[in-house]
C-alpha atoms as a PDB file:
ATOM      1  CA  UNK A   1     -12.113   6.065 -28.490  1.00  0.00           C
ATOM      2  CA  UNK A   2      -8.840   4.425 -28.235  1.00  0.00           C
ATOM      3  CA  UNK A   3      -6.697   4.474 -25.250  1.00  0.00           C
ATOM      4  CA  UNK A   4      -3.026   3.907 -25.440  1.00  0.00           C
ATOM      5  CA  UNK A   5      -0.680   2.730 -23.029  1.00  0.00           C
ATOM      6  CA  UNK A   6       3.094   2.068 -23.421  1.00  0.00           C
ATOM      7  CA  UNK A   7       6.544   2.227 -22.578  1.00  0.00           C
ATOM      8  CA  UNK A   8       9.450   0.016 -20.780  1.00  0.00           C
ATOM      9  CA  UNK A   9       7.899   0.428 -17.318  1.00  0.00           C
ATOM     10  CA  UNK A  10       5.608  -2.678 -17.603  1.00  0.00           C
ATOM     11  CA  UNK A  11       4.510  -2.731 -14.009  1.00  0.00           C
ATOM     12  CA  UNK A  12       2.830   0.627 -13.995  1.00  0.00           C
ATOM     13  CA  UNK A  13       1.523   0.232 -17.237  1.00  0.00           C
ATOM     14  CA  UNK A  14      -0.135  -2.863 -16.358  1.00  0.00           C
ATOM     15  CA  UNK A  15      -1.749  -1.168 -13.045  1.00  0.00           C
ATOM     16  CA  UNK A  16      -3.212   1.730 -15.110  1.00  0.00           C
ATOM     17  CA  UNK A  17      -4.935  -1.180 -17.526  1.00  0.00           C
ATOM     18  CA  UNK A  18      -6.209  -2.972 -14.533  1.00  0.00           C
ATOM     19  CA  UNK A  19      -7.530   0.126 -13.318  1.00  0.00           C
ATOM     20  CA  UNK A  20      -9.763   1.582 -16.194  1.00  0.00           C
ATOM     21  CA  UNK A  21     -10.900  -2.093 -16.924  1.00  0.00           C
ATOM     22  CA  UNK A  22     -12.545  -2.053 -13.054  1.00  0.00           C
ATOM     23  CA  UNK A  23     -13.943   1.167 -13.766  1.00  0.00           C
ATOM     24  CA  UNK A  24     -15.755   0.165 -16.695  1.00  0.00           C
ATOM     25  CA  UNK A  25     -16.667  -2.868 -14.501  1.00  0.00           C
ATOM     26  CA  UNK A  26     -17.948  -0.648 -11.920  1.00  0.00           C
ATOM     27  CA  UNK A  27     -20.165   1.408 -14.028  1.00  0.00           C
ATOM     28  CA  UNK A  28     -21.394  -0.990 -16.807  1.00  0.00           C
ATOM     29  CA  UNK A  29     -22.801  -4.223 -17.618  1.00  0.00           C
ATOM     30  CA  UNK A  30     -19.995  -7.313 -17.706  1.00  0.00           C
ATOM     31  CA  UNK A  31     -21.775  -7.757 -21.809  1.00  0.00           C
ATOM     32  CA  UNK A  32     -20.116  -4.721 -22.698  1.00  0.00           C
ATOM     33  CA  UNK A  33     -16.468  -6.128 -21.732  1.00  0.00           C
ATOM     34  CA  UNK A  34     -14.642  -8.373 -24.091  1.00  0.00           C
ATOM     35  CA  UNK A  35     -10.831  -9.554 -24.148  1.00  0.00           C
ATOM     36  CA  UNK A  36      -9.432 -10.273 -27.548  1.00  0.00           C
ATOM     37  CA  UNK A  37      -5.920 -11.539 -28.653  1.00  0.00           C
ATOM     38  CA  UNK A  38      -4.949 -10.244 -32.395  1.00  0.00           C
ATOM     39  CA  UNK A  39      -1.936 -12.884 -32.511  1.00  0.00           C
ATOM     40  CA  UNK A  40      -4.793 -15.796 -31.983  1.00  0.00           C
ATOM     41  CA  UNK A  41      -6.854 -16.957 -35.283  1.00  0.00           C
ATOM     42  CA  UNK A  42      -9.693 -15.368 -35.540  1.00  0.00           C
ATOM     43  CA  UNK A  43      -8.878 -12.154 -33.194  1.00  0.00           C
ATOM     44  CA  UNK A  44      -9.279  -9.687 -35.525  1.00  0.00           C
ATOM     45  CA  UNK A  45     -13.057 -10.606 -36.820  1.00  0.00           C
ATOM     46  CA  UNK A  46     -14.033 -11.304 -33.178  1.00  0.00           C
ATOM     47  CA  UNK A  47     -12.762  -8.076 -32.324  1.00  0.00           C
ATOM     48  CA  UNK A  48     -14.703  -6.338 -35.666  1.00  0.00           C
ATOM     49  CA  UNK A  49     -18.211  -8.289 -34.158  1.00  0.00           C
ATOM     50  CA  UNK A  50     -17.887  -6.778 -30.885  1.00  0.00           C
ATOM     51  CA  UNK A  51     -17.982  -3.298 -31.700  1.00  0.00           C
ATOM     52  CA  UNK A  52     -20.500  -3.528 -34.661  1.00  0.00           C
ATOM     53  CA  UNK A  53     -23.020  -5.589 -32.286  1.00  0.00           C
ATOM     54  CA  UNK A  54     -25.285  -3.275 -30.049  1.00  0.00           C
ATOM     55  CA  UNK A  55     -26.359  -4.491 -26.725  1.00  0.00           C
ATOM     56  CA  UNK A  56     -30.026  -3.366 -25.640  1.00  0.00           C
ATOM     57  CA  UNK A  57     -28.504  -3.866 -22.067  1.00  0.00           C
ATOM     58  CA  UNK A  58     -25.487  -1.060 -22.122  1.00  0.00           C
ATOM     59  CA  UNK A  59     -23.972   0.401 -25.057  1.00  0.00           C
ATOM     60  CA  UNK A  60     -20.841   0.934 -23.815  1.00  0.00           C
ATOM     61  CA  UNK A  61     -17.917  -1.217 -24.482  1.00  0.00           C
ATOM     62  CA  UNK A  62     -14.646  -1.557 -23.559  1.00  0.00           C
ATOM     63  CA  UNK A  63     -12.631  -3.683 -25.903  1.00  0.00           C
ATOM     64  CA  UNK A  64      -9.152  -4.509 -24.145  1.00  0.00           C
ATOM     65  CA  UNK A  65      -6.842  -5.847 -26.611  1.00  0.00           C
ATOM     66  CA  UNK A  66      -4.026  -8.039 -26.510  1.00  0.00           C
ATOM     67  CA  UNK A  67      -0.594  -8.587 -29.184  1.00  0.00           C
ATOM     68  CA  UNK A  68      -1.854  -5.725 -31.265  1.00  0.00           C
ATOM     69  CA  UNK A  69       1.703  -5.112 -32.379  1.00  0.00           C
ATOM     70  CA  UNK A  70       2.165  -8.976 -33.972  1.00  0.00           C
ATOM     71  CA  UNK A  71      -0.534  -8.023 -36.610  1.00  0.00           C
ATOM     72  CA  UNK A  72       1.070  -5.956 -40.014  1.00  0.00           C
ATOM     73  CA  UNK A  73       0.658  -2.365 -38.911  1.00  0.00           C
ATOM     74  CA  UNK A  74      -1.325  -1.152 -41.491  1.00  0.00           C
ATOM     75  CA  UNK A  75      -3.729  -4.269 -41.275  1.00  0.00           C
ATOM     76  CA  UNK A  76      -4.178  -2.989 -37.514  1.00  0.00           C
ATOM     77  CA  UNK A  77      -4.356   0.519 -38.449  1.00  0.00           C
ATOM     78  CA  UNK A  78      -7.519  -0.456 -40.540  1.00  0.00           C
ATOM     79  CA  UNK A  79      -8.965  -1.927 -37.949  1.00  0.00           C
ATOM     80  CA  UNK A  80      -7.617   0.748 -35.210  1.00  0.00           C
ATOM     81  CA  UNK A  81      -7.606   4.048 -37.055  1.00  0.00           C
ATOM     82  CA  UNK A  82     -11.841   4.548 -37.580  1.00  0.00           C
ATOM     83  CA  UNK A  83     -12.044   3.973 -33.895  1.00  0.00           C
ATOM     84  CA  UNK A  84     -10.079   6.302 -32.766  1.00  0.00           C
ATOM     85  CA  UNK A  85     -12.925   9.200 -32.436  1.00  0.00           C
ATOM     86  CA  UNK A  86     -16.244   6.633 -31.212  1.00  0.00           C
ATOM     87  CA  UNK A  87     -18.064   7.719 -28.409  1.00  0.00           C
ATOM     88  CA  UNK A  88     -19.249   4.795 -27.215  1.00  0.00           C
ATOM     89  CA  UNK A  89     -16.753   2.218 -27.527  1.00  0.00           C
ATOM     90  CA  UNK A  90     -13.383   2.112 -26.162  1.00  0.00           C
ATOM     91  CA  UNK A  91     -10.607   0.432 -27.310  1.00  0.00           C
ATOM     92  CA  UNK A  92      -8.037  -0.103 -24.568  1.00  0.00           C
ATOM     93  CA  UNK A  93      -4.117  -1.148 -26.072  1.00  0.00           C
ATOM     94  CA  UNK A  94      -0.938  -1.995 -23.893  1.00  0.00           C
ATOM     95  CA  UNK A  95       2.334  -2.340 -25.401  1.00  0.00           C
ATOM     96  CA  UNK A  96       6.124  -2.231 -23.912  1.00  0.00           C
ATOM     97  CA  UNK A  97       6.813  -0.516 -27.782  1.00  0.00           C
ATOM     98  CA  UNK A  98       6.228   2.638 -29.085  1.00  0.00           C
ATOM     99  CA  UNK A  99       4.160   2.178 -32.370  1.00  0.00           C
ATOM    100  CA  UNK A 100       5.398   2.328 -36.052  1.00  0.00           C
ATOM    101  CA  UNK A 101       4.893   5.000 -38.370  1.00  0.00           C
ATOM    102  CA  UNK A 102       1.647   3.647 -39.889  1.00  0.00           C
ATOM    103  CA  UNK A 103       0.302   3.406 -36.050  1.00  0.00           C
ATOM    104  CA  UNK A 104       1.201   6.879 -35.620  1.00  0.00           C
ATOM    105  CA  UNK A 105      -2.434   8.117 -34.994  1.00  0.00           C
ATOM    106  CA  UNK A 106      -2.682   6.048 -31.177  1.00  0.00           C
ATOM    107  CA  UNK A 107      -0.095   8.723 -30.385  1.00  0.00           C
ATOM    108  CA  UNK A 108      -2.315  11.454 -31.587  1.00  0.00           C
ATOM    109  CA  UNK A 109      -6.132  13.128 -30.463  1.00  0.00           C
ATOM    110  CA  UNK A 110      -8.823  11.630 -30.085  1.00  0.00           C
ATOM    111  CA  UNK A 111      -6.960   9.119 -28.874  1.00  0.00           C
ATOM    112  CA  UNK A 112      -5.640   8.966 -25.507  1.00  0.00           C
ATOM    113  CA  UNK A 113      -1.716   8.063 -24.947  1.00  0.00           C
ATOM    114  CA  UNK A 114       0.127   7.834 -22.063  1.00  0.00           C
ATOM    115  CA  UNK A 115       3.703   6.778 -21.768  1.00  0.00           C
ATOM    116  CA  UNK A 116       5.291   4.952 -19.203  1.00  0.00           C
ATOM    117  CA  UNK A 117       8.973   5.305 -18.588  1.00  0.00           C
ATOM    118  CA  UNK A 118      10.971   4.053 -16.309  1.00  0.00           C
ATOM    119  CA  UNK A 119      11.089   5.945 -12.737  1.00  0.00           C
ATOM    120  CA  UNK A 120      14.300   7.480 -11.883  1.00  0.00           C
ATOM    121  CA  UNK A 121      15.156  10.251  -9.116  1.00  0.00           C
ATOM    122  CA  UNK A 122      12.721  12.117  -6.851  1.00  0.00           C
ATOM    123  CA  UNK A 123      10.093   9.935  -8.817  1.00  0.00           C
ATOM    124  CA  UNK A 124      11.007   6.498  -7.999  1.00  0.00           C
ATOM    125  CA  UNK A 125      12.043   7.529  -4.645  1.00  0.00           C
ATOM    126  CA  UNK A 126       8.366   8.726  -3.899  1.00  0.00           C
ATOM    127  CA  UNK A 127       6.727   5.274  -6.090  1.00  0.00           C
ATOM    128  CA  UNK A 128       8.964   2.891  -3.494  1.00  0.00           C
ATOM    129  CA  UNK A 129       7.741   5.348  -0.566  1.00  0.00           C
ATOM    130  CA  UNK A 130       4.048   4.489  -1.481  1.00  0.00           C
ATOM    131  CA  UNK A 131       4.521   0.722  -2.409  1.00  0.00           C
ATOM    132  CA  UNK A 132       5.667   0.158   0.913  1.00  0.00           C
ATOM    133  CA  UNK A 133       3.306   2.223   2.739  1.00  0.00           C
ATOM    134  CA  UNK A 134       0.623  -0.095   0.310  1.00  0.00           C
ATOM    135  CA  UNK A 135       2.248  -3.536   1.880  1.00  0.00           C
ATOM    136  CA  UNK A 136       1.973  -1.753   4.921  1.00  0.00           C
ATOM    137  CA  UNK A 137       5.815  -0.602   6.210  1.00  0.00           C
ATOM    138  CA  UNK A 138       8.217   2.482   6.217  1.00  0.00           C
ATOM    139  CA  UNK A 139      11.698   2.327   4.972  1.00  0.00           C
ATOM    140  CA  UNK A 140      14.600   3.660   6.235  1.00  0.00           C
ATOM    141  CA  UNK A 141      16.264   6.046   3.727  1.00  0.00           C
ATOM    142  CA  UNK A 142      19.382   3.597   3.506  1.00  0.00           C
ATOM    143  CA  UNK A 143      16.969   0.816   2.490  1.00  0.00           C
ATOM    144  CA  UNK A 144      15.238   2.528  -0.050  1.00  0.00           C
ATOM    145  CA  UNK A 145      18.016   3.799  -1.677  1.00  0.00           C
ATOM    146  CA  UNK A 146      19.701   0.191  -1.980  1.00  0.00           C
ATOM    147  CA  UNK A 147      16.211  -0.706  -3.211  1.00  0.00           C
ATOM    148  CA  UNK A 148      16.413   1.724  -5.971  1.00  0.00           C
ATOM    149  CA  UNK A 149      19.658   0.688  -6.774  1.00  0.00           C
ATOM    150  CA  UNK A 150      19.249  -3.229  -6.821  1.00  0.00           C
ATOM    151  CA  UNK A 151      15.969  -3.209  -8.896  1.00  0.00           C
ATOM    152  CA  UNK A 152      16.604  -0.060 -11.645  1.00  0.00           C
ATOM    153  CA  UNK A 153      14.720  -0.167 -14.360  1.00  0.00           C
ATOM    154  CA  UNK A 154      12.427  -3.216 -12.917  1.00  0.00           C
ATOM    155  CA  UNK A 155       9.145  -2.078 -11.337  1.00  0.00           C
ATOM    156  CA  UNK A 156       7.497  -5.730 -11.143  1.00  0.00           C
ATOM    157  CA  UNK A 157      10.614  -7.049  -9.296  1.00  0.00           C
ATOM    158  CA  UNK A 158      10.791  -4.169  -6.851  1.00  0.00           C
ATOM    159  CA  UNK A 159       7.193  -3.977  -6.091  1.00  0.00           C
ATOM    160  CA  UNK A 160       7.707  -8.177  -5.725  1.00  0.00           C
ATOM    161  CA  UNK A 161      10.369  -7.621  -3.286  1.00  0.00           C
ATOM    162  CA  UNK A 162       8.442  -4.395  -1.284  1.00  0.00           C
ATOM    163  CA  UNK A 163       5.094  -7.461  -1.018  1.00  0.00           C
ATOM    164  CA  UNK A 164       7.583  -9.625   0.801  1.00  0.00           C
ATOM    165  CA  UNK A 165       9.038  -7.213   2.826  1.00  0.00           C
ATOM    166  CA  UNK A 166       5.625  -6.374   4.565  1.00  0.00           C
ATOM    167  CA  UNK A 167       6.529  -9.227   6.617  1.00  0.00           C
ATOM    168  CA  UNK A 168       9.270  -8.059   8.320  1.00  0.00           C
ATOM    169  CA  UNK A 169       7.444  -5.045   9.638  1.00  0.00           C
ATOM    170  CA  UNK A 170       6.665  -6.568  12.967  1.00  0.00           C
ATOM    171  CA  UNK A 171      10.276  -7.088  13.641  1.00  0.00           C
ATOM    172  CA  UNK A 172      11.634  -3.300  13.482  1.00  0.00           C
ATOM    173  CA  UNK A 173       8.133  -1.514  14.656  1.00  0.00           C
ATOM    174  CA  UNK A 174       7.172  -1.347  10.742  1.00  0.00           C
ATOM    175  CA  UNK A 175      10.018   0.376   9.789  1.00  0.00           C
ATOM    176  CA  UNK A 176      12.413  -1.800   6.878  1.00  0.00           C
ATOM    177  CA  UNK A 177      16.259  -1.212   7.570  1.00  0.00           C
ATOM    178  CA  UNK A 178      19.194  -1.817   5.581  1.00  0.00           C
ATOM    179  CA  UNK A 179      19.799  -4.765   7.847  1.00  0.00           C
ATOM    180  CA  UNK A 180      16.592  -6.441   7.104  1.00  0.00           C
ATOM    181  CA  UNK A 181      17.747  -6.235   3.313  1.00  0.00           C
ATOM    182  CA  UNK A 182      21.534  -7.232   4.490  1.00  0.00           C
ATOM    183  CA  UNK A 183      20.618 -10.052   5.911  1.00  0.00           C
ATOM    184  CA  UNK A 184      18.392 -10.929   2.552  1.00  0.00           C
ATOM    185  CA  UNK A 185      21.167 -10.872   0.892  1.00  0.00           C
ATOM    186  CA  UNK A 186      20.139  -8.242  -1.318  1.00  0.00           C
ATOM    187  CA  UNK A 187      23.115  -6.170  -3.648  1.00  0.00           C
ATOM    188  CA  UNK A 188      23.083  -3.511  -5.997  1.00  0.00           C
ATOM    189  CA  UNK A 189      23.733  -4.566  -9.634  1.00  0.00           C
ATOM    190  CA  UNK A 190      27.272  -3.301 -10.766  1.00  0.00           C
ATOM    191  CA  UNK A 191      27.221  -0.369 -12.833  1.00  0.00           C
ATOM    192  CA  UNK A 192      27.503  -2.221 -16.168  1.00  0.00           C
ATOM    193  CA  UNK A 193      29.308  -0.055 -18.304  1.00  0.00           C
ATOM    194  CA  UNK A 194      32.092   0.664 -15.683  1.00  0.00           C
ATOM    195  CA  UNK A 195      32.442  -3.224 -14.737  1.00  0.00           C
ATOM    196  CA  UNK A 196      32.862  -3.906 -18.748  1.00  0.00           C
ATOM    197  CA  UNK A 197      35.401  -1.485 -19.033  1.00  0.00           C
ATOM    198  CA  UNK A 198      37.265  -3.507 -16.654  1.00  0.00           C
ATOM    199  CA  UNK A 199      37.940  -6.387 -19.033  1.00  0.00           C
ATOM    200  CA  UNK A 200      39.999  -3.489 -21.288  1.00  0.00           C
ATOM    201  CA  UNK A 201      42.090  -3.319 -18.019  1.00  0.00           C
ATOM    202  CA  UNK A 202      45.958  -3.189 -18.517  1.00  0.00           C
ATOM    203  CA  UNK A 203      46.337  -5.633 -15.179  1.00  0.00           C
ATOM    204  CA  UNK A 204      44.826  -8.938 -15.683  1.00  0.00           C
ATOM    205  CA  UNK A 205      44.057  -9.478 -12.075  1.00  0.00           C
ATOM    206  CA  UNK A 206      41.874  -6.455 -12.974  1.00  0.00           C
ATOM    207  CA  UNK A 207      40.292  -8.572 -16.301  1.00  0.00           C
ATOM    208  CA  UNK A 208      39.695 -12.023 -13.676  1.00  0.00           C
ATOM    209  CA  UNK A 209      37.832 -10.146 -11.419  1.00  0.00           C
ATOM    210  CA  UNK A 210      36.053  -8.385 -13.778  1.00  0.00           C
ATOM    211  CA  UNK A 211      34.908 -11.375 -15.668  1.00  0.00           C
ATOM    212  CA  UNK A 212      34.034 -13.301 -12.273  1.00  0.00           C
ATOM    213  CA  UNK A 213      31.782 -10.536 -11.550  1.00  0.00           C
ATOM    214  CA  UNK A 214      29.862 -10.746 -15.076  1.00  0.00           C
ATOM    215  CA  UNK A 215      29.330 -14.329 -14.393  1.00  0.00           C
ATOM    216  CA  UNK A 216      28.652 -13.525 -10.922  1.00  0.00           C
ATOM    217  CA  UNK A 217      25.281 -12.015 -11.824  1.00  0.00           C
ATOM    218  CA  UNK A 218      24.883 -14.415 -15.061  1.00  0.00           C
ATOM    219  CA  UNK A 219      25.629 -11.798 -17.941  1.00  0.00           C
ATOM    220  CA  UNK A 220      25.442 -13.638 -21.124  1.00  0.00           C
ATOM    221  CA  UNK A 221      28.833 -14.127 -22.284  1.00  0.00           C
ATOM    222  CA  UNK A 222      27.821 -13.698 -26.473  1.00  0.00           C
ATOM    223  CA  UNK A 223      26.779 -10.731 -24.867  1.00  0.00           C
ATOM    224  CA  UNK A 224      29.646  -9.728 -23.527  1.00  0.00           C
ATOM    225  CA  UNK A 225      31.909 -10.777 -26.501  1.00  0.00           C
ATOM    226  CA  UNK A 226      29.849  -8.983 -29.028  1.00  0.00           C
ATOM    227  CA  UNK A 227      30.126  -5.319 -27.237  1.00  0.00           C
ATOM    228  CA  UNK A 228      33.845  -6.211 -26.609  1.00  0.00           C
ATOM    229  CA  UNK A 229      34.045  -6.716 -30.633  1.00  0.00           C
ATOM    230  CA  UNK A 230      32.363  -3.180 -31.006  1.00  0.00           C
ATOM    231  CA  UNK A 231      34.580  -1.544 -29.330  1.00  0.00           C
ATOM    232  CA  UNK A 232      37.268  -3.431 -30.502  1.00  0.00           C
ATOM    233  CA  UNK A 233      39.373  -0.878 -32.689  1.00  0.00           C
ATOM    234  CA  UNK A 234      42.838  -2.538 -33.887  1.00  0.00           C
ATOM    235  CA  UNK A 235      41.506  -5.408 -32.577  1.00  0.00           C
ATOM    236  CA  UNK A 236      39.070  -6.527 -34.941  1.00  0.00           C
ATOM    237  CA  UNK A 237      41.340  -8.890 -36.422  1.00  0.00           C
ATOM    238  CA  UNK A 238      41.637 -11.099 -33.225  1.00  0.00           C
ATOM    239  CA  UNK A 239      37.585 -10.516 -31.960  1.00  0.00           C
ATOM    240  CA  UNK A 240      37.024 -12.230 -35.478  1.00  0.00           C
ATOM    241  CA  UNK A 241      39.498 -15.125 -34.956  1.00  0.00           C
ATOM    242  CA  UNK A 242      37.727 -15.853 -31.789  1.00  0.00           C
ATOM    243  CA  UNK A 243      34.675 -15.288 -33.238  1.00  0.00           C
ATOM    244  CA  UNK A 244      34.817 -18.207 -36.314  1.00  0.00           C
ATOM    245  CA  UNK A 245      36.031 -19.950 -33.662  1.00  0.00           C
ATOM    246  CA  UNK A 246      33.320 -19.919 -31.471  1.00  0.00           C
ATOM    247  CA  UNK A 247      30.675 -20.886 -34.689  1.00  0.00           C
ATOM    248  CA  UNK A 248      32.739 -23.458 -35.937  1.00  0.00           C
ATOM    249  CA  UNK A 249      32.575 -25.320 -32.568  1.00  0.00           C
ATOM    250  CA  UNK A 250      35.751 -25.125 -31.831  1.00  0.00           C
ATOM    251  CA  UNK A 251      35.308 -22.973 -28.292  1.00  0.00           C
ATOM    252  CA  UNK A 252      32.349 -21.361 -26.693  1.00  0.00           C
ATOM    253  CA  UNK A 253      31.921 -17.825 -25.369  1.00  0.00           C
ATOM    254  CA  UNK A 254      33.138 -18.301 -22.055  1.00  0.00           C
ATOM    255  CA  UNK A 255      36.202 -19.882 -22.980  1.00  0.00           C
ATOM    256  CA  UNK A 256      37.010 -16.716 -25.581  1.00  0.00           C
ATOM    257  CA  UNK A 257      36.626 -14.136 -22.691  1.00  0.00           C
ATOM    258  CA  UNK A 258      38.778 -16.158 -20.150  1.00  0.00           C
ATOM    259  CA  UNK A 259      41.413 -15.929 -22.845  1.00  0.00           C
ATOM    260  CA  UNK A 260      41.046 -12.370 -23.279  1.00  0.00           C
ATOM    261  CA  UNK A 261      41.356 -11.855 -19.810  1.00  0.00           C
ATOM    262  CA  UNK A 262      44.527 -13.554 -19.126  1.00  0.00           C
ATOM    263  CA  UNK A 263      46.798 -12.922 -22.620  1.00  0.00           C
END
C-alpha cells in the first residue's frame, strides 16, 4: 500500500507522517521500519531490498520515504506503481508538490492520498483554538485573529509562535490578549497585492512609502521589479532599460525601484 501525503501546508502534513510512523511503532517490531532517501546514492536499491526481504519477526513494513520527487518520475513510478495494492508493506510519501502525470496513480485507489492545504476561515480559526489549548492557554478572539493574520499561509511559524506563547499564560490567568502580542511586537503582513499597487500611485509620497514598506518586511526587490515589468503595459520600453541596466552592472534592483518611485 502506498500512502500519500501532500500539499503547501507543511506543518500538518508533517504531523500526520509523524503520526502513522508511531503507530506502526506501536504495533510492530522496530525491523520492520526503515527510512530511505531516493536523492542519496544508493536509495533506490536499498529501498527495492527492504520490501523484497521477509522478516521471520513481523512482516509488516513501513517504508517512509524521503525526496521521492528528485528521482525521473517514471523511474519512481517503476519502483512506486507495483506497490501501490501490497498488503503487507506500506509505503509512506510526503511531498509539498502535487505529483506529475506519470505519478498520477499515488492520487488514485489503492493508494491512500490526502491533501493538505492551507487553513483559511472557520478552519484555521478552530486549528489556532486547539494549538493553544495543546501549549496549554486560551486566546482572546482579538489575538487570534491578529494571529491568523500575521502567520497566513505558515502553519510551522504559527504553531512556533502559539509554543512560546504558553509562557505568558501565568500572566493573564491563561488567557493570551492582544496586548501580550502588542507588546511582542507582533504585525500583520500587508496585504501584498494592495501595498504593490501602491508603487503605480499617481503621488510619489504614495510610491516612498510604499517602497519603505516592501523593504520594511524584506521583499526581494528582483521580485518586486519583475511583477512591476508584468504589469507594465506602455511601459515596457523603460522596465527593459532598467532592466539591461541592472545585468550589465550598472545599478541594482533597489536603486531601479527608488527611481521609479520618485520620477
Amino acid at each position: 500500500m502506498i500512502i500519500f501525503l501532500y500539499g503547501p501546508d507543511d506543518y500538518r502534513r508533517a504531523q500526520k507522517k509523524k503520526g502513522i510512523i508511531a503507530e506502526f511503532r506501536k504495533k510492530h517490531s522496530e525491523r520492520g521500519l526503515g527510512f530511505f532517501d531516493l536523492e542519496a546514492e544508493g536509495g533506490i536499491a536499498s529501498l527495492s531490498e527492504f520490501v523484497r526481504n521477509q522478516s521471520i519477526f513481523d512482516t509488516a513494513k513501513l517504508a517512509v520515504v524521503e525526496n521521492a520527487f528528485e528521482l525521473e518520475a517514471k523511474n519512481l513510478a517503476k519502483v512506486l506503481e507495483p506497490l501501490a495494492g501490497g498488503k503487507n508493506t506500506t509505503i509512506l510519501l510526503a511531498e509539498h508538490d502535487k505529483p506529475l502525470k506519470a505519478l498520477a496513480f499515488l492520487l488514485e485507489k489503492p493508494s491512500l492520498a490526502q491533501k493538505f492545504e492551507n487553513l483559511v476561515g472557520a478552519e484555521l480559526d478552530a486549528f489556532i483554538e486547539a494549538e493553544a489549548k495543546q501549549s496549554g492557554f486560551k486566546l482572546a478572539p482579538e489575538a487570534a485573529r491578529l494571529l491568523a493574520a500575521v502567520y497566513a499561509n505558515n502553519s510551522w511559524g504559527l504553531v512556533t509562535e502559539l509554543q512560546k506563547l504558553g509562557g505568558l499564560k501565568s500572566s493573564r490567568g491563561g488567557v493570551v490578549a492582544k496586548a501580550d502580542l502588542d507588546a511582542l511586537s507582533l504585525e500583520a503582513a500587508p496585504d501584498y497585492w494592495a501595498l504593490l499597487n501602491g508603487l503605480k500611485s499617481y503621488d510619489a509620497r504614495t510610491r516612498l512609502a510604499t517602497l519603505e514598506r516592501l523593504f520594511a518586511v524584506n521583499e526581494p526587490a528582483a521580485k518586486v521589479f519583475n511583477i512591476l515589468a508584468a504589469q507594465a503595459g506602455e511601459k515596457i520600453p523603460r522596465m527593459a532599460e532598467y532592466d539591461l541596466a541592472v545585468k550589465s552592472g550598472k545599478l541594482d534592483y533597489e536603486e531601479v525601484l527608488l527611481d521609479l518611485a520618485i520620477s
